[in-house]
C-alpha atoms as a PDB file:
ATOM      1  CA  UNK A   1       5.801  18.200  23.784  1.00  0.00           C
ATOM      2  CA  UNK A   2       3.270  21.033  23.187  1.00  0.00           C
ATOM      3  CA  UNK A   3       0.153  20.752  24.847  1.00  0.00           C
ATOM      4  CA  UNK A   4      -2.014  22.567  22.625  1.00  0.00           C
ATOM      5  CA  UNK A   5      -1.070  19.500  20.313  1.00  0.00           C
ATOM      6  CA  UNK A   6      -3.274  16.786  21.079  1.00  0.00           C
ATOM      7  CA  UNK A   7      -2.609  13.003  19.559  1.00  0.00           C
ATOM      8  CA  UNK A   8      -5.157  10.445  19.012  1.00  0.00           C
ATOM      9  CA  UNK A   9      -4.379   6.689  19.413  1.00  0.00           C
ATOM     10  CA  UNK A  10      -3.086   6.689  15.552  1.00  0.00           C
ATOM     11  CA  UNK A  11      -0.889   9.169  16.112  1.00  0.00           C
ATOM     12  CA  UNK A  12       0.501   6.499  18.837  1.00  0.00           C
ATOM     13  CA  UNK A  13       0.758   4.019  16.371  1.00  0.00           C
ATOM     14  CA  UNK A  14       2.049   6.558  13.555  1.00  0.00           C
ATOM     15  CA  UNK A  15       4.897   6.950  16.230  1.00  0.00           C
ATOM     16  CA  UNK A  16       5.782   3.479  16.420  1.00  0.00           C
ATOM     17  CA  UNK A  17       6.160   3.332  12.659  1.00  0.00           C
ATOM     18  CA  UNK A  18       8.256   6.074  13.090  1.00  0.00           C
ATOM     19  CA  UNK A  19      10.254   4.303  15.783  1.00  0.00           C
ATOM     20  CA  UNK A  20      10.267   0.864  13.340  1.00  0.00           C
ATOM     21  CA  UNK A  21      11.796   3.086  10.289  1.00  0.00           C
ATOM     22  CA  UNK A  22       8.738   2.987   8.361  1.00  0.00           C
ATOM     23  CA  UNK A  23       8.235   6.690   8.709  1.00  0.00           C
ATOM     24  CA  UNK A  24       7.376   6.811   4.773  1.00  0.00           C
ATOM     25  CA  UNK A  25       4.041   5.053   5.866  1.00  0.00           C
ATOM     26  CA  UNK A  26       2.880   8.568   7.725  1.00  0.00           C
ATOM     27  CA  UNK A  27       0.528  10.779   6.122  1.00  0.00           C
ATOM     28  CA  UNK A  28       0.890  14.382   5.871  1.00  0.00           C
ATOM     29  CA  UNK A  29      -1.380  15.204   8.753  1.00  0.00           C
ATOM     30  CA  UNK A  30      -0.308  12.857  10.855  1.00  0.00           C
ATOM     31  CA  UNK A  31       3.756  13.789  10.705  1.00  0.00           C
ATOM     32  CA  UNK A  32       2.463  17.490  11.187  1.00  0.00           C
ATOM     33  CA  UNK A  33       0.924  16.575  14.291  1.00  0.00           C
ATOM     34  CA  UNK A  34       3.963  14.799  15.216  1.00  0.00           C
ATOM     35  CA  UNK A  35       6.159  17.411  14.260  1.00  0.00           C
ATOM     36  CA  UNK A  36       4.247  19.708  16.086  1.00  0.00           C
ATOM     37  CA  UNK A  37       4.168  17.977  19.336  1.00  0.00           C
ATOM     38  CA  UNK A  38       7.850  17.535  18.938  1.00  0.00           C
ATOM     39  CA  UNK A  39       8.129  14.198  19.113  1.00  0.00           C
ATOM     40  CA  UNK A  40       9.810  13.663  15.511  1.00  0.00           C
ATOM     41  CA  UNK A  41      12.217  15.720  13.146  1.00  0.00           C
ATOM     42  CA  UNK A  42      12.897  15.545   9.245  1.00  0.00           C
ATOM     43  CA  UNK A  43      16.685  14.495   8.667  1.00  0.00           C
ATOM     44  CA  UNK A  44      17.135  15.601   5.088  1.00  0.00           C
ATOM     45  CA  UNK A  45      18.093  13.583   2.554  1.00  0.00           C
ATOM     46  CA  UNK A  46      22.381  12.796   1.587  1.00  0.00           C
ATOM     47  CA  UNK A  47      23.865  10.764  -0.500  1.00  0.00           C
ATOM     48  CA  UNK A  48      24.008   7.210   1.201  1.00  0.00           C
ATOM     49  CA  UNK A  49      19.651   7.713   2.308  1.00  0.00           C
ATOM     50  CA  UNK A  50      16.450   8.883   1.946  1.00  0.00           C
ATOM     51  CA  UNK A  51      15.044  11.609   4.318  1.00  0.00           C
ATOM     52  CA  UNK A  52      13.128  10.587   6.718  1.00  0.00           C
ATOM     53  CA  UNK A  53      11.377  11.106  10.169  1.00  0.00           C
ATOM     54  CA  UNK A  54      13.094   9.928  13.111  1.00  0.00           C
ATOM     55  CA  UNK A  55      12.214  10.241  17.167  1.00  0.00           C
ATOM     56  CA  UNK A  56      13.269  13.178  19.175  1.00  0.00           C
ATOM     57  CA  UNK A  57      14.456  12.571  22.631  1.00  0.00           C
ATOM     58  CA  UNK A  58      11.067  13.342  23.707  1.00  0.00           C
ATOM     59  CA  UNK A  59       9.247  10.719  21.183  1.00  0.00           C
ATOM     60  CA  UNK A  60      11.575   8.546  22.081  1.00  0.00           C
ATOM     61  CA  UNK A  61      10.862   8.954  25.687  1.00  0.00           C
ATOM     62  CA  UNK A  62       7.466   8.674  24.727  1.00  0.00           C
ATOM     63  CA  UNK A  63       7.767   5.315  23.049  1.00  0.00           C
ATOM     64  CA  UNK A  64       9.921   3.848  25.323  1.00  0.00           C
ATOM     65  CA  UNK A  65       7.571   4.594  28.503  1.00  0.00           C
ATOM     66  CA  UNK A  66       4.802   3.170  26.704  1.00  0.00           C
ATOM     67  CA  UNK A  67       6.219  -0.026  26.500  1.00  0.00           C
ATOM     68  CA  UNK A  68       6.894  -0.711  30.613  1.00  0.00           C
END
């Protein structure tokens, strides 16, 4: 995760959403900051689903500390 990339508690809960599958609820600032921190990618589009943001390891590493 980048330092110079600080999140606010709604980017926390932005995450989650992300993490839930409801990454179309983000708005555009939001999955920049997210994107920049590294904590999500953009999986293009196919044939059989949308695109989408999903968790990289680090997000999810994120996510998953925050709940223990």
């Amino acid at each position: 995760m980048s330092a110079s990339t600080p999140l606010d508690s709604g980017d926390y809960q932005n995450l989650a959403k992300v993490a839930q599958g409801q990454s179309s609820l983000l708005d555009p600032a939001c999955a920049a900051r997210l994107l920049a921190a590294g904590l999500v990618w953009w999986m293009d589009e196919t044939e059989v689903a949308p695109g989408s943001f999903q968790l990289t390891p680090a997000g999810l590493a994120l996510i998953h500390s925050s709940d223990q």
